[in-house]
Protein backbone atom coordinates (compact mmCIF):
# COMPACT_ATOMS: atom_id res chain seq x y z
CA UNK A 1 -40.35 -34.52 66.35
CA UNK A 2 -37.27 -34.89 69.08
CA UNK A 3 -35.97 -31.02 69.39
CA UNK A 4 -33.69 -32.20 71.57
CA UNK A 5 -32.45 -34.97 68.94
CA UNK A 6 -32.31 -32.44 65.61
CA UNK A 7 -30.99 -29.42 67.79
CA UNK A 8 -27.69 -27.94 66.29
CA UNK A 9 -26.38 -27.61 70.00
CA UNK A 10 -26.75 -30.89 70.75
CA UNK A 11 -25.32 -31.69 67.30
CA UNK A 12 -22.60 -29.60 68.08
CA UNK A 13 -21.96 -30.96 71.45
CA UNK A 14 -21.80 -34.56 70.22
CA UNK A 15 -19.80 -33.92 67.38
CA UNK A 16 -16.80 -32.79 69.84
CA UNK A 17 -17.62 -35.52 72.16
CA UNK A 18 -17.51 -38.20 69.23
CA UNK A 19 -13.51 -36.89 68.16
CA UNK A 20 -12.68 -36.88 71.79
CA UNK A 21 -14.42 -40.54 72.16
CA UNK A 22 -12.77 -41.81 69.40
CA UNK A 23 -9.11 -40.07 69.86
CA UNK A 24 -9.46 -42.03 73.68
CA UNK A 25 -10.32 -45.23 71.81
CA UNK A 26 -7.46 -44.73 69.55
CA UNK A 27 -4.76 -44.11 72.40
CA UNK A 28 -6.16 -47.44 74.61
CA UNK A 29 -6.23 -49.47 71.58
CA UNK A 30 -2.76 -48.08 70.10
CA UNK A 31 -1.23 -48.30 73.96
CA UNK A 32 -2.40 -51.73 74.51
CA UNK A 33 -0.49 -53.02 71.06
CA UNK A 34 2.51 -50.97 71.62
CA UNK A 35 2.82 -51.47 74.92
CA UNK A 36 4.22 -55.07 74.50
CA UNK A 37 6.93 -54.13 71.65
CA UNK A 38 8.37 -51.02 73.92
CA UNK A 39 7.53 -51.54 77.47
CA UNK A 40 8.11 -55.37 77.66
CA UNK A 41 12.01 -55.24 77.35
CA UNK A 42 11.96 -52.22 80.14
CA UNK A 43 9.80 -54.71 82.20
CA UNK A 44 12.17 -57.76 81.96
CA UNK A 45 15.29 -55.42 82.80
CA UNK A 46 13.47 -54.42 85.86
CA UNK A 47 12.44 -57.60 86.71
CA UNK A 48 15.98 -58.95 86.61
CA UNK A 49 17.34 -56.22 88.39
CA UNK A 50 14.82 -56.41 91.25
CA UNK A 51 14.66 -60.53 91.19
CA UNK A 52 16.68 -60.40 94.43
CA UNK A 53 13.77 -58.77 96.23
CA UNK A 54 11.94 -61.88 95.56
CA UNK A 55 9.15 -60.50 93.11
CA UNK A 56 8.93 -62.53 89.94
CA UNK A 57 8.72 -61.01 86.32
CA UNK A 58 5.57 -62.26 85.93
CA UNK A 59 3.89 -60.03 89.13
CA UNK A 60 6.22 -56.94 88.04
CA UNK A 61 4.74 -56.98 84.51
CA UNK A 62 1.49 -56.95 85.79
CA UNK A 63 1.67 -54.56 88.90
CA UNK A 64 2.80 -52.70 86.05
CA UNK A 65 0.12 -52.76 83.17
CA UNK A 66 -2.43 -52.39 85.75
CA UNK A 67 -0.94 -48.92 86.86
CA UNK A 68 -0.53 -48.25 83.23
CA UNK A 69 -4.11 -49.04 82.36
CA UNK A 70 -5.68 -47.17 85.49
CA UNK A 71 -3.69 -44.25 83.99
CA UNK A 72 -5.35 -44.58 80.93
CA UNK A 73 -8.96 -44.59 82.63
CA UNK A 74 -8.06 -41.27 84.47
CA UNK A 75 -6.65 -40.03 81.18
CA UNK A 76 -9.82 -40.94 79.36
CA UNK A 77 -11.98 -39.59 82.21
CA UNK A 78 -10.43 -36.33 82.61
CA UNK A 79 -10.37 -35.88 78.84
CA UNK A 80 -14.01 -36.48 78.33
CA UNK A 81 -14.75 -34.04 81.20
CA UNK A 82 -12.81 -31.47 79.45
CA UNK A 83 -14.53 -32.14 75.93
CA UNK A 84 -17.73 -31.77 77.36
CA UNK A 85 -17.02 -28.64 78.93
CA UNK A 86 -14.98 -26.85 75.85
CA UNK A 87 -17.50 -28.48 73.76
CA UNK A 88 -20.49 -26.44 75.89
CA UNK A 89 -18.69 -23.27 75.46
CA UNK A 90 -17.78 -23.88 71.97
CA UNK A 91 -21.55 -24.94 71.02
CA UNK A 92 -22.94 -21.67 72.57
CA UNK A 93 -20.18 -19.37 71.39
CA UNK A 94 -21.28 -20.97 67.61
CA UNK A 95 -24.97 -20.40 68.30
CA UNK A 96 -24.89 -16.99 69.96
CA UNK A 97 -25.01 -15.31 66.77
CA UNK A 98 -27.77 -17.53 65.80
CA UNK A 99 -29.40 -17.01 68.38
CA UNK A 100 -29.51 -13.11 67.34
CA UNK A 101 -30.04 -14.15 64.14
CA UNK A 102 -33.03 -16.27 65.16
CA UNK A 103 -34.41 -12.57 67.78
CA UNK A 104 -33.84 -10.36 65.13
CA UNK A 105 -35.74 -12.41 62.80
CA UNK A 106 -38.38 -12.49 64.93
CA UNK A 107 -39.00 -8.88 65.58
CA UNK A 108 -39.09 -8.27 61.40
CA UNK A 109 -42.08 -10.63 61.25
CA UNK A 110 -43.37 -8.53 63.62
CA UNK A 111 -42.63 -5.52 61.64
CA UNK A 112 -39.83 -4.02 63.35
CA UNK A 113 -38.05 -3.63 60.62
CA UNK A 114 -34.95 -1.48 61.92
CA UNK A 115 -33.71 -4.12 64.24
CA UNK A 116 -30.43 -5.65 62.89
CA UNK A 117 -27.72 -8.48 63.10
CA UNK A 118 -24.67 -7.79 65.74
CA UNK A 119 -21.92 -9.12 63.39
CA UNK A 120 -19.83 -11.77 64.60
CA UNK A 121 -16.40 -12.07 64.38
CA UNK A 122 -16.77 -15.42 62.42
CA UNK A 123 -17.03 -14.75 58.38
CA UNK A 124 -19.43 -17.39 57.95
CA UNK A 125 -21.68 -16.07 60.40
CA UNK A 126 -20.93 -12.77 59.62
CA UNK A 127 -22.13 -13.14 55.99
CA UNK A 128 -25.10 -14.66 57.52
CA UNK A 129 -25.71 -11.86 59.58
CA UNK A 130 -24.86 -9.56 56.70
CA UNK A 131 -27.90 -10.94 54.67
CA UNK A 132 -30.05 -10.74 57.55
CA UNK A 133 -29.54 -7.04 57.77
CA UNK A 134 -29.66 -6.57 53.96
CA UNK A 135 -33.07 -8.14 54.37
CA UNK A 136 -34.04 -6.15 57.19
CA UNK A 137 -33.00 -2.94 55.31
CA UNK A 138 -34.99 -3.88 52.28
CA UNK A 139 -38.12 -4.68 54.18
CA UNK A 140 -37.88 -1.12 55.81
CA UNK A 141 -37.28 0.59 53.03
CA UNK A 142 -41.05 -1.13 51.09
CA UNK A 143 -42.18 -0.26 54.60
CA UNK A 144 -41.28 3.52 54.06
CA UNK A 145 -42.65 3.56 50.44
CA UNK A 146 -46.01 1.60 51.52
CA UNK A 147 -46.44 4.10 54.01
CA UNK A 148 -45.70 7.07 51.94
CA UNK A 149 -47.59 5.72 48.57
CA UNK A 150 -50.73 5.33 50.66
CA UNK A 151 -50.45 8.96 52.26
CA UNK A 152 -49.62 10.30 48.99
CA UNK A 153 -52.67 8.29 47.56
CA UNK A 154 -55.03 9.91 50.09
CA UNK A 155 -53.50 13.30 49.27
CA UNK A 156 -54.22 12.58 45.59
CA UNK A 157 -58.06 11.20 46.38
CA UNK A 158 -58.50 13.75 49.02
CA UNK A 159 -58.91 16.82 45.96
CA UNK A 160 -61.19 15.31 43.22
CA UNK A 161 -63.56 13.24 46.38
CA UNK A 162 -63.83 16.82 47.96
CA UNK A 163 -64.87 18.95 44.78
CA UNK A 164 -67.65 16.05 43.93
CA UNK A 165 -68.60 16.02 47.55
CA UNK A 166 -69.27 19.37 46.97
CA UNK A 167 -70.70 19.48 43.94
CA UNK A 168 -73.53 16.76 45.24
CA UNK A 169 -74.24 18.70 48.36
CA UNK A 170 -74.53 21.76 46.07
CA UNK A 171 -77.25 20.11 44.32
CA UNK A 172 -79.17 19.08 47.17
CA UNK A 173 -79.00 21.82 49.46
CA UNK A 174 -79.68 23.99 45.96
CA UNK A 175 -77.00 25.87 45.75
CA UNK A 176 -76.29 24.50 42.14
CA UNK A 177 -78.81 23.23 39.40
CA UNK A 178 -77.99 19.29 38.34
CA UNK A 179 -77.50 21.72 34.87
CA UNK A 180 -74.74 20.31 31.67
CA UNK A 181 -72.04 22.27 33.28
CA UNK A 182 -72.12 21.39 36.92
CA UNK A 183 -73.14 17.31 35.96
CA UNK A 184 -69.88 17.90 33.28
CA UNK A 185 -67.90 18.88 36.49
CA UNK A 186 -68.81 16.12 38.51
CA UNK A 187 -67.85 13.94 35.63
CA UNK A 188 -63.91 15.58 35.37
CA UNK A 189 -63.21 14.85 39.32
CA UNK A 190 -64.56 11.23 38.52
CA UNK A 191 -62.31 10.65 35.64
CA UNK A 192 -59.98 12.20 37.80
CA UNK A 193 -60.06 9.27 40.05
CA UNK A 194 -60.50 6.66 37.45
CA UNK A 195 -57.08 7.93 35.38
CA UNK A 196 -55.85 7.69 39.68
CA UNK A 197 -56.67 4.22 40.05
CA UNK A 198 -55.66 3.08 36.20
CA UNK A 199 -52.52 4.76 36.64
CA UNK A 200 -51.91 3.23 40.15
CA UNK A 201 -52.50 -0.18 38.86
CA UNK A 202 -49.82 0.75 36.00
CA UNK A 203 -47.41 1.95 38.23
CA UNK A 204 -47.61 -1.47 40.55
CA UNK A 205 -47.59 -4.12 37.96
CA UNK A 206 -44.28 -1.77 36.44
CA UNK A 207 -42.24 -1.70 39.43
CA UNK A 208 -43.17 -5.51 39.88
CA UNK A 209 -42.29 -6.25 36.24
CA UNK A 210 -45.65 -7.56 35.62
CA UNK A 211 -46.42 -5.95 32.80
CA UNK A 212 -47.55 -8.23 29.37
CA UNK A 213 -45.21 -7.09 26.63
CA UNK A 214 -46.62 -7.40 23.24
CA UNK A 215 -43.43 -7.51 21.16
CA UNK A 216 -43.30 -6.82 17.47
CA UNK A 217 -41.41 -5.44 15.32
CA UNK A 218 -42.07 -1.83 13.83
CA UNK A 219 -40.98 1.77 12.82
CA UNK A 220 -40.69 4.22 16.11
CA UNK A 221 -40.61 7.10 13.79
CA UNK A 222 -43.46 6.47 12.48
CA UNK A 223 -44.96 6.14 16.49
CA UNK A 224 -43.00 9.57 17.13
CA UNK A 225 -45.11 11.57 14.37
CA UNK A 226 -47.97 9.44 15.51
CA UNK A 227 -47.98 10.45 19.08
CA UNK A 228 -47.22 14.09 18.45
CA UNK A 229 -50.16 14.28 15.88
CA UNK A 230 -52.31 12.49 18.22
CA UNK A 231 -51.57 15.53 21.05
CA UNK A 232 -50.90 18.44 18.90
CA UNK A 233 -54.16 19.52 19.51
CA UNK A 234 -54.20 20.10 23.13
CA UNK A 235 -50.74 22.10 22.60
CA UNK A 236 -52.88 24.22 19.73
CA UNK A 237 -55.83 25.20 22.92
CA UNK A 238 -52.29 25.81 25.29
CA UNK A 239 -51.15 27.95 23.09
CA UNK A 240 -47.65 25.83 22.92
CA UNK A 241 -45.66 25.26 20.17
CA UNK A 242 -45.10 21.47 19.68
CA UNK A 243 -42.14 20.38 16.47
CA UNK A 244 -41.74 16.93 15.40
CA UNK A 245 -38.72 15.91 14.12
CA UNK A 246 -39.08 12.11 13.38
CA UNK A 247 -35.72 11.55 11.95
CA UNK A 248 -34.76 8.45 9.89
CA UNK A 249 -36.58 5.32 9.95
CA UNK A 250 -35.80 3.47 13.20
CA UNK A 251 -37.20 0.01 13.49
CA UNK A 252 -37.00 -1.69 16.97
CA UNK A 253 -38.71 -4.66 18.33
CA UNK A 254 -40.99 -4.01 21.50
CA UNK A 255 -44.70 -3.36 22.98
CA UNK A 256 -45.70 -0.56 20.36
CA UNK A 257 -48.80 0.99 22.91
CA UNK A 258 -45.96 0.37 25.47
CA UNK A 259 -44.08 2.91 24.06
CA UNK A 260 -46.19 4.94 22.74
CA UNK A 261 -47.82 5.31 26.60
CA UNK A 262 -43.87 6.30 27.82
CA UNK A 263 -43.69 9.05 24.91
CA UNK A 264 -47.47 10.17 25.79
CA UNK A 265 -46.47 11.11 29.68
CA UNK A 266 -43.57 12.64 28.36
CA UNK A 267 -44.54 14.90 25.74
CA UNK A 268 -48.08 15.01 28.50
CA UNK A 269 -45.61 16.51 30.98
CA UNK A 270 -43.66 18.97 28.81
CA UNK A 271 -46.73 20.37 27.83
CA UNK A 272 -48.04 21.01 31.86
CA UNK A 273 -44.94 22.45 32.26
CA UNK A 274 -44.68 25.28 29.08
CA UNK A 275 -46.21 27.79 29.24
CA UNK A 276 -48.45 30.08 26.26
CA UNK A 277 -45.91 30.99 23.62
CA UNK A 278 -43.28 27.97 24.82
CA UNK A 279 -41.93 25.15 22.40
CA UNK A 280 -41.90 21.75 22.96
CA UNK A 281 -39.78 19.88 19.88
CA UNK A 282 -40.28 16.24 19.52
CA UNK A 283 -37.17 14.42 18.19
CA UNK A 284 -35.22 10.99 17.69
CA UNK A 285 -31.92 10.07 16.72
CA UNK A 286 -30.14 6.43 16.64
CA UNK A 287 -26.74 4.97 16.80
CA UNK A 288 -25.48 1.75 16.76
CA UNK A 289 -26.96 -0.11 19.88
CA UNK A 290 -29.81 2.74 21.05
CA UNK A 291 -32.62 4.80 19.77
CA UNK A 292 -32.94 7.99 21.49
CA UNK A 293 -36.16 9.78 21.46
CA UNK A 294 -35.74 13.26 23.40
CA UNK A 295 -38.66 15.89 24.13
CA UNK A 296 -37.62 19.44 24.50
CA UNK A 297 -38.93 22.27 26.36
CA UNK A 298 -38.27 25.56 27.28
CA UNK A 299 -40.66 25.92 29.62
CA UNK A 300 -40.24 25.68 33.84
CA UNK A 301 -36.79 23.71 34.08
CA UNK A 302 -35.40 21.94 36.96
CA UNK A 303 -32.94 23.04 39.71
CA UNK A 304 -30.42 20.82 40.63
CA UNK A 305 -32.09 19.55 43.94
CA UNK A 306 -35.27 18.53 41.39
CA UNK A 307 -33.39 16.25 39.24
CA UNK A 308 -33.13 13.30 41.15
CA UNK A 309 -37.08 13.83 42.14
CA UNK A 310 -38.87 13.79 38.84
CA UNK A 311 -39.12 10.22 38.62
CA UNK A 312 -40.39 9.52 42.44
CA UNK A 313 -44.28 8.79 42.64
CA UNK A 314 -46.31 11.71 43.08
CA UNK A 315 -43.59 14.42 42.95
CA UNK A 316 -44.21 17.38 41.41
CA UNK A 317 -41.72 20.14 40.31
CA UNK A 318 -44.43 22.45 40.54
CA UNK A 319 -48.13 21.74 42.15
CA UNK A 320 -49.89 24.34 40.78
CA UNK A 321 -49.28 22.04 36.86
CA UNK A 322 -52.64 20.49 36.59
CA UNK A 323 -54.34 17.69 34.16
CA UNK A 324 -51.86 14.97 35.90
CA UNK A 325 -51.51 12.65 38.55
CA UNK A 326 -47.29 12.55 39.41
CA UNK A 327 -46.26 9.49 38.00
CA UNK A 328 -46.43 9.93 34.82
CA UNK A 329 -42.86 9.74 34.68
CA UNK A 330 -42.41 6.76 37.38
CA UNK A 331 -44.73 4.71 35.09
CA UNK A 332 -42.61 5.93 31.61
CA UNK A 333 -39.42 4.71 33.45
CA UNK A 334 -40.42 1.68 34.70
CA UNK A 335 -41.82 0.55 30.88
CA UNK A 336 -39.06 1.61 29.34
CA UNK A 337 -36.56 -0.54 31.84
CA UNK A 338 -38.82 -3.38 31.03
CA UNK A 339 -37.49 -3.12 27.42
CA UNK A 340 -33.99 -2.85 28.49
CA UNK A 341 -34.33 1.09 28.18
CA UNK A 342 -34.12 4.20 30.26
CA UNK A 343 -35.84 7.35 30.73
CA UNK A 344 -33.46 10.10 31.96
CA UNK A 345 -33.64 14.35 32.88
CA UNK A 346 -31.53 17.05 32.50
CA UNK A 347 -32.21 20.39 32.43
CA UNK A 348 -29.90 23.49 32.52
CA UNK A 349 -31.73 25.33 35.56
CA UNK A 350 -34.85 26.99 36.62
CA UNK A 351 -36.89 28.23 34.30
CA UNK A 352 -34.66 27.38 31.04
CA UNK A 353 -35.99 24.04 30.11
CA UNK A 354 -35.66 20.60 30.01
CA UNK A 355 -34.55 17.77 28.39
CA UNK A 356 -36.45 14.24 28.95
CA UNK A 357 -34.68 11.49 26.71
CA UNK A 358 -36.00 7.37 25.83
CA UNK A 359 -33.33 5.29 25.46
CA UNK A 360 -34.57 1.73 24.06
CA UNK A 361 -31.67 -0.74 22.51
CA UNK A 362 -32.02 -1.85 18.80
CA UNK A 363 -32.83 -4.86 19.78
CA UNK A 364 -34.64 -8.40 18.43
CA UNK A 365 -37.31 -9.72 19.96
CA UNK A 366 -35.74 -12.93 21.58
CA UNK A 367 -33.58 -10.54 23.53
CA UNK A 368 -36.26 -8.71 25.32
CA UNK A 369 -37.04 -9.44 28.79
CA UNK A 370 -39.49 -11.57 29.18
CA UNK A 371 -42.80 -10.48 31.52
CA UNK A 372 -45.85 -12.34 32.80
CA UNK A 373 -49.29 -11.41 31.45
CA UNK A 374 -50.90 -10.82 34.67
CA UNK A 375 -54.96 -9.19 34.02
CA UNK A 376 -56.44 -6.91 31.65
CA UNK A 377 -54.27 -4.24 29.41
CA UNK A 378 -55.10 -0.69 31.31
CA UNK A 379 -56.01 1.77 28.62
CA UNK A 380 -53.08 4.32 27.45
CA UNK A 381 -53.55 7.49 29.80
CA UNK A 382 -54.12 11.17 27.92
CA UNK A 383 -51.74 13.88 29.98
C-alpha cells in the first residue's frame, strides 16, 4: 500500500490545496464572464477618449485583458504558494498531537505505562488525548495489581511450601517418623495450597465477571439457618458463640451455592476474628427492593484506617488470624456484585466489633446479570 497516498498529512495538505485550486478557478472563470458586462463600457470610454492618439478600441481592449489576465496568473500563483505553505504548517500543527499520540502509544506497548498525552489546545484532540491517558492510567494501575497479586501470591505459597519442605527433609534426614501425625501435617499445608489455588481461580473469574450463575428461585432464610448449622460446629471447638436469627421468609432469585459461598467467608471470617467467649449473631432482614443479611461480632473490630482495606486481596486486619487465605472477602464482594448486590463493613473501633452486611435486590431472574460459563464450578471453600 501507497503511505504516501493514504497519509493524513498528505490528505490534509491536498484538502487545502483543492479549496485554494478551486476558489482560483472560480475567480478566472467568474472574471472572465464579468469582465465583459463591467469592464467593456470603461474600455470603450477610454478608447474614445484616447482615439486621438491613434490607438483603436480594438488594441486598447486587448492591451487591456491581457494585463488583466497576467494579473490573474500572478494572483493564482502567489495564492497557491501561500496555500501550500499555510497548508504545511496547518497539516503539522493538526498532526503534532498525533504524533504524541502515536509515541506515547508506543511506549505503553512497551510497558511504560506512566507515559501520557500532552493535551492540545484543540477539544477534539484533546478528548483524544484524554482517552489515551485514561488508557494509560488503567493499564498501570492492572500493572500495579499484577505485580502486587503475584508478590502477595509468593508470600502466601512461601509459608505452607516451607513447613512441607520441612516436614519431608524431617523424614529423610530422620528427624521425624513418616508417623499419622506428621503425614496428617503434611496433608494441612497441602490443602493449604489447594484452598490457595481454588480460591485464586475464584477470585479471577469474579473480578472478570466470569463466573456461571445458576439462577433459581428459593428461600435465603432457609440458606441463612443452613449455613450457620453447617459451621456451628467449628464455633462449638472455638469456643464462640454463634446466634441465628433467620427472620421471615425471604425468597430471591440467584446462584443458591453462590450465596451461600459469600455468607460462608463471612460468617468464616467473623469467627477468625472472635475470640473464646465472643458472639457472632447471624441475621437477615428485608425491605422493599433489598435483602440484608448482616453477621455480627464482637470480636477484634476495625480502626478507621482498616475499613477501606478489608476487601483488598490478601489483607489482613490481623496476621496472626489463621485457617484463611485474605480474600475471602474480595471473592464474597465480587459474587455478590455479580447479583446486583454488595458486601459492605463497618465497625465502631478496635476491638468492639464488626458489622459485615449482604445486600442482594429482590429481584427476578430475567433481571440478573447475565455471566459466561467459563470451566468447571470450584468447590465452596470451608473458613
Amino acid at each position: 500500500m501507497n503511505r504516501t497516498g493514504t497519509s493524513l498529512r498528505t490528505r490534509l495538505l491536498l484538502s487545502h490545496l483543492a479549496v485554494v485550486s478551486i476558489g482560483v478557478a472560480v475567480l478566472l472563470v467568474a472574471s472572465n464572464r464579468l469582465s465583459s458586462v463591467f469592464i467593456d463600457n470603461q474600455l470603450r470610454s477610454m478608447a474614445a477618449m484616447m482615439s486621438g492618439a491613434g490607438s483603436s478600441t480594438g488594441e486598447i481592449e486587448a492591451a487591456v485583458r491581457t494585463e488583466f489576465n497576467r494579473a490573474l496568473f500572478w494572483a493564482a500563483v502567489i495564492s497557491g504558494v501561500v496555500a501550500v505553505v499555510v497548508a504545511t504548517l496547518a497539516a503539522a500543527r493538526v498532526l503534532r498531537p498525533l504524533e504524541e499520540v502515536r509515541r506515547v502509544a508506543q511506549r505503553l506497548a512497551t510497558g511504560n505505562y506512566e507515559e501520557r498525552v500532552p493535551i492540545p489546545h484543540e477539544w477534539e484532540l484533546a478528548e483524544l488525548a484524554g482517552d489515551v491517558n485514561a488508557l494509560a492510567e488503567a493499564l498501570e494501575q492492572t500493572e500495579q495489581r499484577r505485580l502486587q497479586l503475584v508478590s502477595e501470591v509468593a508470600h502466601e505459597l512461601r509459608t505452607p511450601v516451607a513447613t512441607l519442605k520441612g516436614y519431608l527433609e524431617g523424614i529423610l534426614d530422620g528427624v521425624f517418623s513418616a508417623d499419622d501425625e506428621t503425614l496428617a501435617a503434611s496433608i494441612r499445608e497441602i490443602t493449604r495450597i489447594e484452598r490457595l489455588s481454588s480460591d485464586l481461580s475464584t477470585l479471577s473469574r469474579t473480578e472478570e465477571g466470569q463466573v456461571e450463575l445458576h439462577v433459581r428461585s428459593f428461600d435465603l432464610t432457609d440458606l441463612v439457618r443452613e449455613v450457620g448449622e453447617r459451621l456451628r460446629p467449628q464455633f462449638d471447638d472455638n469456643g464462640v458463640e454463634l446466634s441465628v436469627d433467620a427472620g421471615p421468609s425471604t425468597p430471591v432469585a440467584a446462584d443458591r451455592d453462590r450465596l451461600a459461598q459469600v455468607l460462608t467467608n463471612l460468617v468464616g471470617n467473623a469467627l477468625a476474628y472472635t475470640p473464646a467467649g465472643g458472639r457472632v449473631e447471624l441475621r437477615s432482614t428485608v425491605d422493599d427492593e433489598v435483602v440484608r443479611v448482616e453477621v455480627v461480632d464482637n470480636g477484634r473490630g476495625l480502626s478507621v484506617d482498616q475499613l477501606p482495606l478489608v476487601f483488598e486481596r490478601f489483607y489482613r486486619a490481623d496476621r496472626s488470624a489463621t485457617g484463611g487465605t485474605g480474600i475471602g472477602l474480595t471473592i464474597a464482594r465480587g459474587l455478590a456484585r455479580l447479583h446486583g448486590g454488595d458486601v459492605t463493613a463497618a465497625s465502631p473501633g478496635l476491638g468492639k466489633g464488626s458489622t459485615f452486611t449482604l445486600m442482594v435486590p429482590r429481584a427476578t431472574a430475567d433481571r440478573l446479570p447475565t455471566t459466561v460459563p467459563k470451566g468447571p464450578r470450584e468447590p465452596e471453600p470451608r473458613p
